[in-house]
C-alpha atoms as a PDB file:
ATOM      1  CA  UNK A   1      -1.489 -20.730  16.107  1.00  0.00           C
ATOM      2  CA  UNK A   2       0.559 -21.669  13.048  1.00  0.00           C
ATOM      3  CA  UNK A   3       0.091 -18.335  10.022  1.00  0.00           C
ATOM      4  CA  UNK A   4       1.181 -19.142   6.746  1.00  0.00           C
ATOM      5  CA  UNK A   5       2.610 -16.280   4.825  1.00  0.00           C
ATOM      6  CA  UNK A   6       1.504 -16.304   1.314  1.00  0.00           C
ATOM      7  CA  UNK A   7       4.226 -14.226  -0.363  1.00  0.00           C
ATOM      8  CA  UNK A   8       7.591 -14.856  -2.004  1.00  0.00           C
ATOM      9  CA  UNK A   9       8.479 -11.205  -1.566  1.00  0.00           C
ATOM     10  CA  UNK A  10      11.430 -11.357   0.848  1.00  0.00           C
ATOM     11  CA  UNK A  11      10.933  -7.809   2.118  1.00  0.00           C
ATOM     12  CA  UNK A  12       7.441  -8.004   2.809  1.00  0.00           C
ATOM     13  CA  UNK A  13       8.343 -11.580   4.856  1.00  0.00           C
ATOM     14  CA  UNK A  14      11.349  -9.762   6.490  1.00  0.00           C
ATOM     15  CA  UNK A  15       8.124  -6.844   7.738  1.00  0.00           C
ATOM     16  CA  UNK A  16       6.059  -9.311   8.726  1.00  0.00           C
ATOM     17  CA  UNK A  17       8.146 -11.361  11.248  1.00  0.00           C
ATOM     18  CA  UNK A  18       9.035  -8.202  12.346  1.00  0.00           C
ATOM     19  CA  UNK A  19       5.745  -6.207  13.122  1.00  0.00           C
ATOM     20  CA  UNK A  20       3.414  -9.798  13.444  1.00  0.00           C
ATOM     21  CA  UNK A  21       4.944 -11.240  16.678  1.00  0.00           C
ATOM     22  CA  UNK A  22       3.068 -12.753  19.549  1.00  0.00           C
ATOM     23  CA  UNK A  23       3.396 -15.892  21.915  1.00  0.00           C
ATOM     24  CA  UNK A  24       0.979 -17.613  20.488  1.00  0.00           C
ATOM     25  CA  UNK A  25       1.710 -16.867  16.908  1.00  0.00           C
ATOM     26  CA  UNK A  26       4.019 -19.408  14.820  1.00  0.00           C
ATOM     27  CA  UNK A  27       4.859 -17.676  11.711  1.00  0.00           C
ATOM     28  CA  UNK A  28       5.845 -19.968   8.587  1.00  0.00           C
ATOM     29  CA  UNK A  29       6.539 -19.296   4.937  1.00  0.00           C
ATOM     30  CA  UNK A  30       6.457 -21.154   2.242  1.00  0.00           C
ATOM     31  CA  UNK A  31       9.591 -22.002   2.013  1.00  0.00           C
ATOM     32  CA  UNK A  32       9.705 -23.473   5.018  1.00  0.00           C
ATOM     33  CA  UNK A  33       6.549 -25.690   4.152  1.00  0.00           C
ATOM     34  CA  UNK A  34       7.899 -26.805   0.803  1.00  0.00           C
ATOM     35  CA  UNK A  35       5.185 -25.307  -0.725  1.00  0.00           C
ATOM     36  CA  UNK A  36       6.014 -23.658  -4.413  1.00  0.00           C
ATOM     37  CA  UNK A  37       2.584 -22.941  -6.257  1.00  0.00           C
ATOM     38  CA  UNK A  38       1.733 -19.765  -6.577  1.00  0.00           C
ATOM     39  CA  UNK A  39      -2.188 -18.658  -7.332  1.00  0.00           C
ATOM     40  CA  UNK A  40      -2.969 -16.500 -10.702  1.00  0.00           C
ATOM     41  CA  UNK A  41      -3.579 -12.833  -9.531  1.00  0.00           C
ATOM     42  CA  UNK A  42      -6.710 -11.394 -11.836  1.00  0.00           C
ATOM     43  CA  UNK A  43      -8.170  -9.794  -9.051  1.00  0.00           C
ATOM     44  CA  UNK A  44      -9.410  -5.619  -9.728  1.00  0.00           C
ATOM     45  CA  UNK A  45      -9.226  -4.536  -6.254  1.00  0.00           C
ATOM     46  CA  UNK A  46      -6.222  -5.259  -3.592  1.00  0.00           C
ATOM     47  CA  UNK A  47      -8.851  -7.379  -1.780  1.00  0.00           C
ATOM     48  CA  UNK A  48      -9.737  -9.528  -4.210  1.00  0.00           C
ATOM     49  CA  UNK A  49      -6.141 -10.414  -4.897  1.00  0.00           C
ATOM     50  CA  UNK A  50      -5.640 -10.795  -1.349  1.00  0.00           C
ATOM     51  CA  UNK A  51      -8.642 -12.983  -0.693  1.00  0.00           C
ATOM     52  CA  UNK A  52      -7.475 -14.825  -3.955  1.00  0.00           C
ATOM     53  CA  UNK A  53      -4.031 -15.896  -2.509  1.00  0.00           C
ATOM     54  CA  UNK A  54      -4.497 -16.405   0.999  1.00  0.00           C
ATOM     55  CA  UNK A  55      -7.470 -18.868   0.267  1.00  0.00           C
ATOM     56  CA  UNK A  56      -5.427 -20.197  -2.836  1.00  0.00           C
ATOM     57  CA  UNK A  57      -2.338 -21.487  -0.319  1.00  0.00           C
ATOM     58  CA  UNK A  58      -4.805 -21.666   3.265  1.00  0.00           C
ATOM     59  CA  UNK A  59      -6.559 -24.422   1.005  1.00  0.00           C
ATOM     60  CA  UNK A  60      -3.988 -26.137  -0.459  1.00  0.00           C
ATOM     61  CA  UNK A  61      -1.955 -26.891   3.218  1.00  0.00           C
ATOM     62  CA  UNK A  62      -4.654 -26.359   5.391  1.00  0.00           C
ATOM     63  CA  UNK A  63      -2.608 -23.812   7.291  1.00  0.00           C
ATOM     64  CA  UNK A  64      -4.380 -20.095   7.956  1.00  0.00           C
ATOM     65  CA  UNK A  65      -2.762 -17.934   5.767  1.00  0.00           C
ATOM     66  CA  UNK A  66      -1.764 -14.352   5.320  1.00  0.00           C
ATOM     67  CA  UNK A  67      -1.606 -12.601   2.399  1.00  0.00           C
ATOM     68  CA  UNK A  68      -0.777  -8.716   1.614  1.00  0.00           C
ATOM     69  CA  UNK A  69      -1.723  -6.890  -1.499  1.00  0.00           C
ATOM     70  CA  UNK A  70      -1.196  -3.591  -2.782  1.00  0.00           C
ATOM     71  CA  UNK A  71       1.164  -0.967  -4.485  1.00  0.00           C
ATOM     72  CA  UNK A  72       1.767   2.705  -5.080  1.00  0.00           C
ATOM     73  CA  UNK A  73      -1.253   5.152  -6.534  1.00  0.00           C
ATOM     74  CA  UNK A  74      -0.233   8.079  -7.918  1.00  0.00           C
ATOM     75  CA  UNK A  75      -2.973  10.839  -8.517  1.00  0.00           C
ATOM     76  CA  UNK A  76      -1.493  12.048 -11.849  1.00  0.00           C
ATOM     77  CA  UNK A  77      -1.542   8.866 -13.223  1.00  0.00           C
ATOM     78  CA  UNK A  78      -4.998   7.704 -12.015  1.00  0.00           C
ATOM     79  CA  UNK A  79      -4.133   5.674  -9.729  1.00  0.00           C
ATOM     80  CA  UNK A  80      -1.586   4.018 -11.518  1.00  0.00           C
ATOM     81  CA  UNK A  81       0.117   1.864 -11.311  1.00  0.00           C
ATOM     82  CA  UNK A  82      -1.954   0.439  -8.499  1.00  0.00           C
ATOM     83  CA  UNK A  83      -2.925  -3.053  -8.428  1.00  0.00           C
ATOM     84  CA  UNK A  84      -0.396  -3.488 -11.064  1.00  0.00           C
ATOM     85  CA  UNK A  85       2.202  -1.957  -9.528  1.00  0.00           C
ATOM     86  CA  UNK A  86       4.575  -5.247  -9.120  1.00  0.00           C
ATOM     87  CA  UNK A  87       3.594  -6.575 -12.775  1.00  0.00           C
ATOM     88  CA  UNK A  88       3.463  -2.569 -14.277  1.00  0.00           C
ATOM     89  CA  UNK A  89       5.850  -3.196 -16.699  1.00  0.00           C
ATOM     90  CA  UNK A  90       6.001  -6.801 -17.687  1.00  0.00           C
ATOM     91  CA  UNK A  91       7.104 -10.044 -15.801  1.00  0.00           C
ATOM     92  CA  UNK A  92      10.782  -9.127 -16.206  1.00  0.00           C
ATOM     93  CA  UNK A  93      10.930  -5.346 -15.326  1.00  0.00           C
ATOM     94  CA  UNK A  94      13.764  -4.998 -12.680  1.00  0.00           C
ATOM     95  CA  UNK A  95      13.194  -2.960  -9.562  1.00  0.00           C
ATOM     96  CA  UNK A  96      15.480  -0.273 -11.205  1.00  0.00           C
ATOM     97  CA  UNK A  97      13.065  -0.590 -14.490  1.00  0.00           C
ATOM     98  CA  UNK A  98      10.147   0.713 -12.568  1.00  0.00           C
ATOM     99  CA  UNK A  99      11.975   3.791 -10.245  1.00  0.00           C
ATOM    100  CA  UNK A 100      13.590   4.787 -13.406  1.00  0.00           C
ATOM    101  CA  UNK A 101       9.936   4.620 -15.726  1.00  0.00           C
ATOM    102  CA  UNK A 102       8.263   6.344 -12.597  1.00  0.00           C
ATOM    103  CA  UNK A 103      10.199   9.232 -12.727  1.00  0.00           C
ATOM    104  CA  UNK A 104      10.119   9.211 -16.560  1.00  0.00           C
ATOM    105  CA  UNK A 105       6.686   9.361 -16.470  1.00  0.00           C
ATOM    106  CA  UNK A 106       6.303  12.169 -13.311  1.00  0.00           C
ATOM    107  CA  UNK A 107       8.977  14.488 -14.770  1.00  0.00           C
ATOM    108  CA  UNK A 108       6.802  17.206 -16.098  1.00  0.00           C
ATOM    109  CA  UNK A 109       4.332  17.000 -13.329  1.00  0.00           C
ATOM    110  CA  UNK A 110       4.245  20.271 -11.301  1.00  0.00           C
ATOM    111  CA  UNK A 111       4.923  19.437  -7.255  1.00  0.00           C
ATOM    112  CA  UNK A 112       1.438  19.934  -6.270  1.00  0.00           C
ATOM    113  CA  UNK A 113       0.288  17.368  -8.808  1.00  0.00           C
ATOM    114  CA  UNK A 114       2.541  14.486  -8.199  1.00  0.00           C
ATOM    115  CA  UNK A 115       0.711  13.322  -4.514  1.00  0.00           C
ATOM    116  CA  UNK A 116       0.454   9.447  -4.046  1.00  0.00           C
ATOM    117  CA  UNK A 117      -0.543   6.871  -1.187  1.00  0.00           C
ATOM    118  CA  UNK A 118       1.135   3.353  -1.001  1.00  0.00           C
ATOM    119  CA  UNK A 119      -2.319   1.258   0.031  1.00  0.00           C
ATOM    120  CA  UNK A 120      -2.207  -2.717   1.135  1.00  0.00           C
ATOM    121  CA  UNK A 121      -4.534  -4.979   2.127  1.00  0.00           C
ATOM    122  CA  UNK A 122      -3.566  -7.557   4.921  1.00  0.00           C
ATOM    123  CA  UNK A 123      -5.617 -10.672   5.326  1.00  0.00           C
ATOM    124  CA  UNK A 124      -5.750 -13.888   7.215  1.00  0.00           C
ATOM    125  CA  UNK A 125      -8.060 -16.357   5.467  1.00  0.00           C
ATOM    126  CA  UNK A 126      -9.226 -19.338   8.050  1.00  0.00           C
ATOM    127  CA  UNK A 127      -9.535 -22.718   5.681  1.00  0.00           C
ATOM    128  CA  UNK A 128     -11.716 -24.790   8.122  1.00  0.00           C
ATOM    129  CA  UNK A 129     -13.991 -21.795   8.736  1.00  0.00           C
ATOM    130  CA  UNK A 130     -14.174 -20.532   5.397  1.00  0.00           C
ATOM    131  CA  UNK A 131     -13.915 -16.490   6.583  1.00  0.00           C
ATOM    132  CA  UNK A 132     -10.898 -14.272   6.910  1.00  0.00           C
ATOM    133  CA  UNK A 133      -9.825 -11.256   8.736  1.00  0.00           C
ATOM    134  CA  UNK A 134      -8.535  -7.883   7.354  1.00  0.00           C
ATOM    135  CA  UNK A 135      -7.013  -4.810   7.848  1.00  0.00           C
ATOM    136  CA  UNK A 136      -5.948  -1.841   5.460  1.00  0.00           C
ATOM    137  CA  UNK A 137      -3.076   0.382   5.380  1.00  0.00           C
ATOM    138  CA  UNK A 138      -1.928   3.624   4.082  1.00  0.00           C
ATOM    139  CA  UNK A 139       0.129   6.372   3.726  1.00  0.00           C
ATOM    140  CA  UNK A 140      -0.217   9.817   2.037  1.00  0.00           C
ATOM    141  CA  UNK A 141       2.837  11.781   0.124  1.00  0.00           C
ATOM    142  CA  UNK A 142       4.395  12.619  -3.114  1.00  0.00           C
ATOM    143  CA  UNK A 143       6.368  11.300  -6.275  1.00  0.00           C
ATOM    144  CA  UNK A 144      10.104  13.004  -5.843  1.00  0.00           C
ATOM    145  CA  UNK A 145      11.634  14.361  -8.517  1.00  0.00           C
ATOM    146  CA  UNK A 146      14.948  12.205  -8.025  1.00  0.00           C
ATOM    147  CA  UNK A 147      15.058   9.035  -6.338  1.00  0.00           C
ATOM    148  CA  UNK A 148      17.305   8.343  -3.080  1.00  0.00           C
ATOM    149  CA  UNK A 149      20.228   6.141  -3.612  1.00  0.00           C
ATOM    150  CA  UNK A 150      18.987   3.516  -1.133  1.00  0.00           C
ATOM    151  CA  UNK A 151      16.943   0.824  -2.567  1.00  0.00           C
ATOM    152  CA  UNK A 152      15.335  -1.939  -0.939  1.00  0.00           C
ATOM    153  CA  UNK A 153      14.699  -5.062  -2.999  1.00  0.00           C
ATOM    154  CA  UNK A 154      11.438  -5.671  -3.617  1.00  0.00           C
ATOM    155  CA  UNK A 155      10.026  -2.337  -2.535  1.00  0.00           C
ATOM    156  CA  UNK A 156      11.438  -0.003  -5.454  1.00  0.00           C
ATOM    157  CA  UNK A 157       8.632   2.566  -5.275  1.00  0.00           C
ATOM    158  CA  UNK A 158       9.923   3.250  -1.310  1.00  0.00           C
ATOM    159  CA  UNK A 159      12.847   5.306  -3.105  1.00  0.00           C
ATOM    160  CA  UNK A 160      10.534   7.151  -5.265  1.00  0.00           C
ATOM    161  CA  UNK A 161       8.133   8.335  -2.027  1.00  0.00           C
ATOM    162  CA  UNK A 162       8.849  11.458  -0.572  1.00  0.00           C
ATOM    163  CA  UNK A 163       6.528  11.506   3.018  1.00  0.00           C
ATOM    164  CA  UNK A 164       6.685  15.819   3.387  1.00  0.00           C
ATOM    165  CA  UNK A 165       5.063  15.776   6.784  1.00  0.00           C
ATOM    166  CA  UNK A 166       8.668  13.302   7.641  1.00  0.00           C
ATOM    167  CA  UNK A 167      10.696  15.065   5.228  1.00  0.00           C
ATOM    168  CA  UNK A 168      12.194  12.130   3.558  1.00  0.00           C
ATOM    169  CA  UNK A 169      11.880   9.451   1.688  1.00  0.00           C
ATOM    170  CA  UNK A 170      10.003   5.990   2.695  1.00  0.00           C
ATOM    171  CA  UNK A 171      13.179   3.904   2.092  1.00  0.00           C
ATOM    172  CA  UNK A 172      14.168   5.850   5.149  1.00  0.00           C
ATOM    173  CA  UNK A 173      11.834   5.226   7.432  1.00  0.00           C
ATOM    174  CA  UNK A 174      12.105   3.072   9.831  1.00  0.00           C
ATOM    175  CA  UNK A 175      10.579  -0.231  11.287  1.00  0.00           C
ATOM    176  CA  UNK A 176       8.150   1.914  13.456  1.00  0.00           C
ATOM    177  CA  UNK A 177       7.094   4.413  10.883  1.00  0.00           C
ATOM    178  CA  UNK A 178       5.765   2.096   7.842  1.00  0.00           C
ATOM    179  CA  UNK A 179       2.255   1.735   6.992  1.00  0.00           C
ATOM    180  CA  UNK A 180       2.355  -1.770   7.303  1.00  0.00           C
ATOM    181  CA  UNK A 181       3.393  -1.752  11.062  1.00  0.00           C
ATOM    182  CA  UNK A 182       0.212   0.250  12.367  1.00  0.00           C
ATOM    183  CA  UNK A 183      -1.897  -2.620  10.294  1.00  0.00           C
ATOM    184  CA  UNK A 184       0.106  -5.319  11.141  1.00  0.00           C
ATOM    185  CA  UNK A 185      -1.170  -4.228  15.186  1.00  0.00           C
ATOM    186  CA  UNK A 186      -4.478  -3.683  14.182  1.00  0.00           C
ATOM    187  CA  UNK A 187      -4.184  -7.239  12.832  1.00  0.00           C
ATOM    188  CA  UNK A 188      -3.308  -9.004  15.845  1.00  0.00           C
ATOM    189  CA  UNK A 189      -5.861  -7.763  17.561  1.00  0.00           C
ATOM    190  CA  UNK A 190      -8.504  -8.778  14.946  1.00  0.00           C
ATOM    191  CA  UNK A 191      -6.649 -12.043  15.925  1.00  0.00           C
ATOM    192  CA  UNK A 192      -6.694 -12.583  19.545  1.00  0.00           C
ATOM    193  CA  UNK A 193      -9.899 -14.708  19.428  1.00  0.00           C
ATOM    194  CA  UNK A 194      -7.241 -17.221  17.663  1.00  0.00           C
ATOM    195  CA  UNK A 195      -4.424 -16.559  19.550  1.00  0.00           C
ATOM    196  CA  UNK A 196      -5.560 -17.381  22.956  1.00  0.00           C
END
């Protein structure tokens, strides 16, 4: 089976050729398809968005498509920033814009306020059949008080993540521990009726 995935994001790509890897499972971006639209995202939930932008690019090449949504919820801040979490602070906030107004914003919290979850949808929408598939993922911590030095582009809030039960920070972990992985496995086996 041929999977588009619907994402630009070169880290979440770089996870998902990683964790997503079977015999019978072609993985292709859009890049590779010449493909450059991109859908609107006005979604309110992490599955809406997701259903909006796999069915957005499975419909426009006819390929089934995958599409991730989600972001970093911090409990002090409601939930915020949430769905917004990669448009927070404007369309031309830098990674380094939104570690640096995190911890702004978190400074005064006391260390048993400042727990947080990064949440994602994964979904593979089926053009032809009209339905998808879908998994969540999560993981429980707290909002450091200082950022680690690593970064990883496209994933800013990973430096700002502190997992206590792993004492350290989720740019740390590694290909095994992420969130994404343990979905990413619950995926493909949502997908073996396709893959055989």
């Amino acid at each position: 089976m041929k999977l588009l995935l619907g994402t630009t994001n070169p880290g979440k790509i770089a996870d998902l050729k990683k964790y997503l890897v079977h015999a019978n499972l072609e993985l292709l971006t859009l890049k590779d398809i010449g493909f450059w639209d991109e859908p609107l995202e006005i979604g309110k939930t992490y599955e809406e968005n997701a259903i909006q932008k796999a069915s957005f690019y499975a419909e426009k090449t006819e390929y089934p498509t995958l599409s991730d949504d989600g972001g970093l919820e911090i409990d002090a801040l409601d939930g915020k920033p949430g769905i917004e979490s990669k448009r927070w602070l404007g369309p031309n906030a830098t990674d380094q814009d939104r570690i640096k107004k995190v911890l702004e914003i978190m400074k005064d919290v006391p260390m048993d306020k400042r727990t947080a979850r990064f949440r994602n949808i994964i979904m593979v929408y089926f053009p032809n059949e009209r339905d998808h598939v879908q998994v969540e993922a999560r993981i429980e911590g707290i909002i450091a008080e200082a950022a680690s030095e690593k970064m990883v582009k496209g994933f800013p809030y990973r430096s700002v993540f502190f997992s206590p039960e792993k004492n350290k920070y989720y740019v740390d972990f590694n290909y095994d521990e992420f969130h994404r992985k343990k979905a990413c496995e619950e995926l493909l086996l949502k997908l073996e009726p396709w893959l055989d």
